[in-house]
Protein backbone atom coordinates (compact mmCIF):
# COMPACT_ATOMS: atom_id res chain seq x y z
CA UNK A 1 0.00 0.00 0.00
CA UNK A 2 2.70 2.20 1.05
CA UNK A 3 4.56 1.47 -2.79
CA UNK A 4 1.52 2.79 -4.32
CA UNK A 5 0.57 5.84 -2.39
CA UNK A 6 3.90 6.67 -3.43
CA UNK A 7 3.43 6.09 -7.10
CA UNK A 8 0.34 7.98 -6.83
CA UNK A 9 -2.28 5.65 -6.70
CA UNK A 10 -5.28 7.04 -5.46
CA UNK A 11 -7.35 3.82 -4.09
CA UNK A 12 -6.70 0.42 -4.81
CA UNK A 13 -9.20 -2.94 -4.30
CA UNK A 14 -8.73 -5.10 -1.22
CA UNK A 15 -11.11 -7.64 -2.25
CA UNK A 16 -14.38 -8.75 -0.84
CA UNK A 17 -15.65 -9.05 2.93
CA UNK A 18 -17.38 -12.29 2.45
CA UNK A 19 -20.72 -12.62 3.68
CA UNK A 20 -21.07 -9.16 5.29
CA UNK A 21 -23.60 -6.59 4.82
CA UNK A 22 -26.38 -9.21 3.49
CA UNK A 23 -29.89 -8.77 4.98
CA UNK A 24 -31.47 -11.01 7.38
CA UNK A 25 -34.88 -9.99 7.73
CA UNK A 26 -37.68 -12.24 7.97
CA UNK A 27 -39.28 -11.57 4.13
CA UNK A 28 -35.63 -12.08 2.77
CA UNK A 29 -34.82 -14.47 0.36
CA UNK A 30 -33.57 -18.04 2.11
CA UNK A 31 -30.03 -17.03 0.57
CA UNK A 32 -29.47 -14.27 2.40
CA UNK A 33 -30.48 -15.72 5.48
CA UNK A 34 -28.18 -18.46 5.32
CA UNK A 35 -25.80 -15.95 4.51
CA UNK A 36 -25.96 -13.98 7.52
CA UNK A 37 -26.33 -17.00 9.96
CA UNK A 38 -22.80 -18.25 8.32
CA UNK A 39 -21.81 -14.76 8.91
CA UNK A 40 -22.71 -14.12 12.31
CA UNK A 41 -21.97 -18.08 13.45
CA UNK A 42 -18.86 -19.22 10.77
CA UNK A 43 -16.05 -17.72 12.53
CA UNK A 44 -15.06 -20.99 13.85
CA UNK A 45 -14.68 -21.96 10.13
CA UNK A 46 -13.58 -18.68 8.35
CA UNK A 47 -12.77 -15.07 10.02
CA UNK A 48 -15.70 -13.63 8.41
CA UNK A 49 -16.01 -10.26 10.62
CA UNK A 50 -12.36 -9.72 11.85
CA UNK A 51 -11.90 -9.54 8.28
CA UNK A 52 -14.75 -6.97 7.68
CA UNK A 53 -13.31 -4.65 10.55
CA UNK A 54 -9.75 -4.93 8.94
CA UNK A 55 -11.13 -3.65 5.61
CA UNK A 56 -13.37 -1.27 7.69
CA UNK A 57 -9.98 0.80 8.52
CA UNK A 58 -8.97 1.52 4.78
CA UNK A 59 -12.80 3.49 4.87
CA UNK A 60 -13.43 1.08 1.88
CA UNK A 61 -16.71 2.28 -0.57
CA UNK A 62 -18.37 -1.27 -0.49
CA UNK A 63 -19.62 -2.57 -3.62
CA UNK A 64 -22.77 -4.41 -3.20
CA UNK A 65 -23.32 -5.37 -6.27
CA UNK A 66 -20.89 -7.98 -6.25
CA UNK A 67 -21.24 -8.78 -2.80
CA UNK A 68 -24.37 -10.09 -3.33
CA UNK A 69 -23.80 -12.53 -6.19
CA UNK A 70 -25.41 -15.91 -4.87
CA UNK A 71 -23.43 -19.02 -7.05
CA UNK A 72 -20.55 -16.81 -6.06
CA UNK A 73 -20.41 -16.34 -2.54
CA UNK A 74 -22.31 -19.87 -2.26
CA UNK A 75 -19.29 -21.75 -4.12
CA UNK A 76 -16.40 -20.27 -2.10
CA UNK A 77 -17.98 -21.22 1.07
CA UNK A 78 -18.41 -24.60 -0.70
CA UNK A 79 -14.73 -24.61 -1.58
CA UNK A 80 -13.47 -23.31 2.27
CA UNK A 81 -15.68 -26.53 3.83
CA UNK A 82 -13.49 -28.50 1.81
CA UNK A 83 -10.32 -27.46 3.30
C-alpha cells in the first residue's frame, strides 16, 4: 500500500468481505439468510467479521453489487468446507 501511495495511486481494491452486509430480515430471500447465519456463526470456520473490521480501517466504498452474487459467494464457502 505504502509502494503505491507513493506512485500515486489514489485507491486500490482489497477484495471482498465475504458474507457481510447481506440482509437477514424475515421476508428475505432463504439465501441471504443463510448468509448472515454463516456470517454471524462461521467464525469458527472462516474469520468472516475480523476480516470486515480490517477492511473497515482503509474506509473502503463497499460494492454491493458484487457482494451479493449468490453461485458466487455460495461456491467459495463450498470450496473453504473443503479445506
Amino acid at each position: 500500500m505504502l509502494w503505491a501511495k507513493r506512485n500515486g495511486y489514489q485507491r486500490f481494491n482489497l477484495g471482498m468481505a465475504p458474507l457481510s452486509g447481506i440482509e437477514n430480515r424475515s421476508l428475505a430471500p432463504l439465501w441471504n439468510r443463510v448468509g448472515a447465519l454463516l456470517f454471524s456463526r462461521g467464525e469458527p470456520f472462516y474469520n468472516f467479521q475480523g476480516l470486515r473490521l480490517y477492511k473497515e480501517k482503509f474506509d473502503p466504498i463497499w460494492d454491493r453489487d458484487t457482494s451479493h452474487r449468490r453461485a458466487d459467494w455460495c461456491c467459495r464457502i463450498l470450496r473453504m468446507s473443503r479445506r
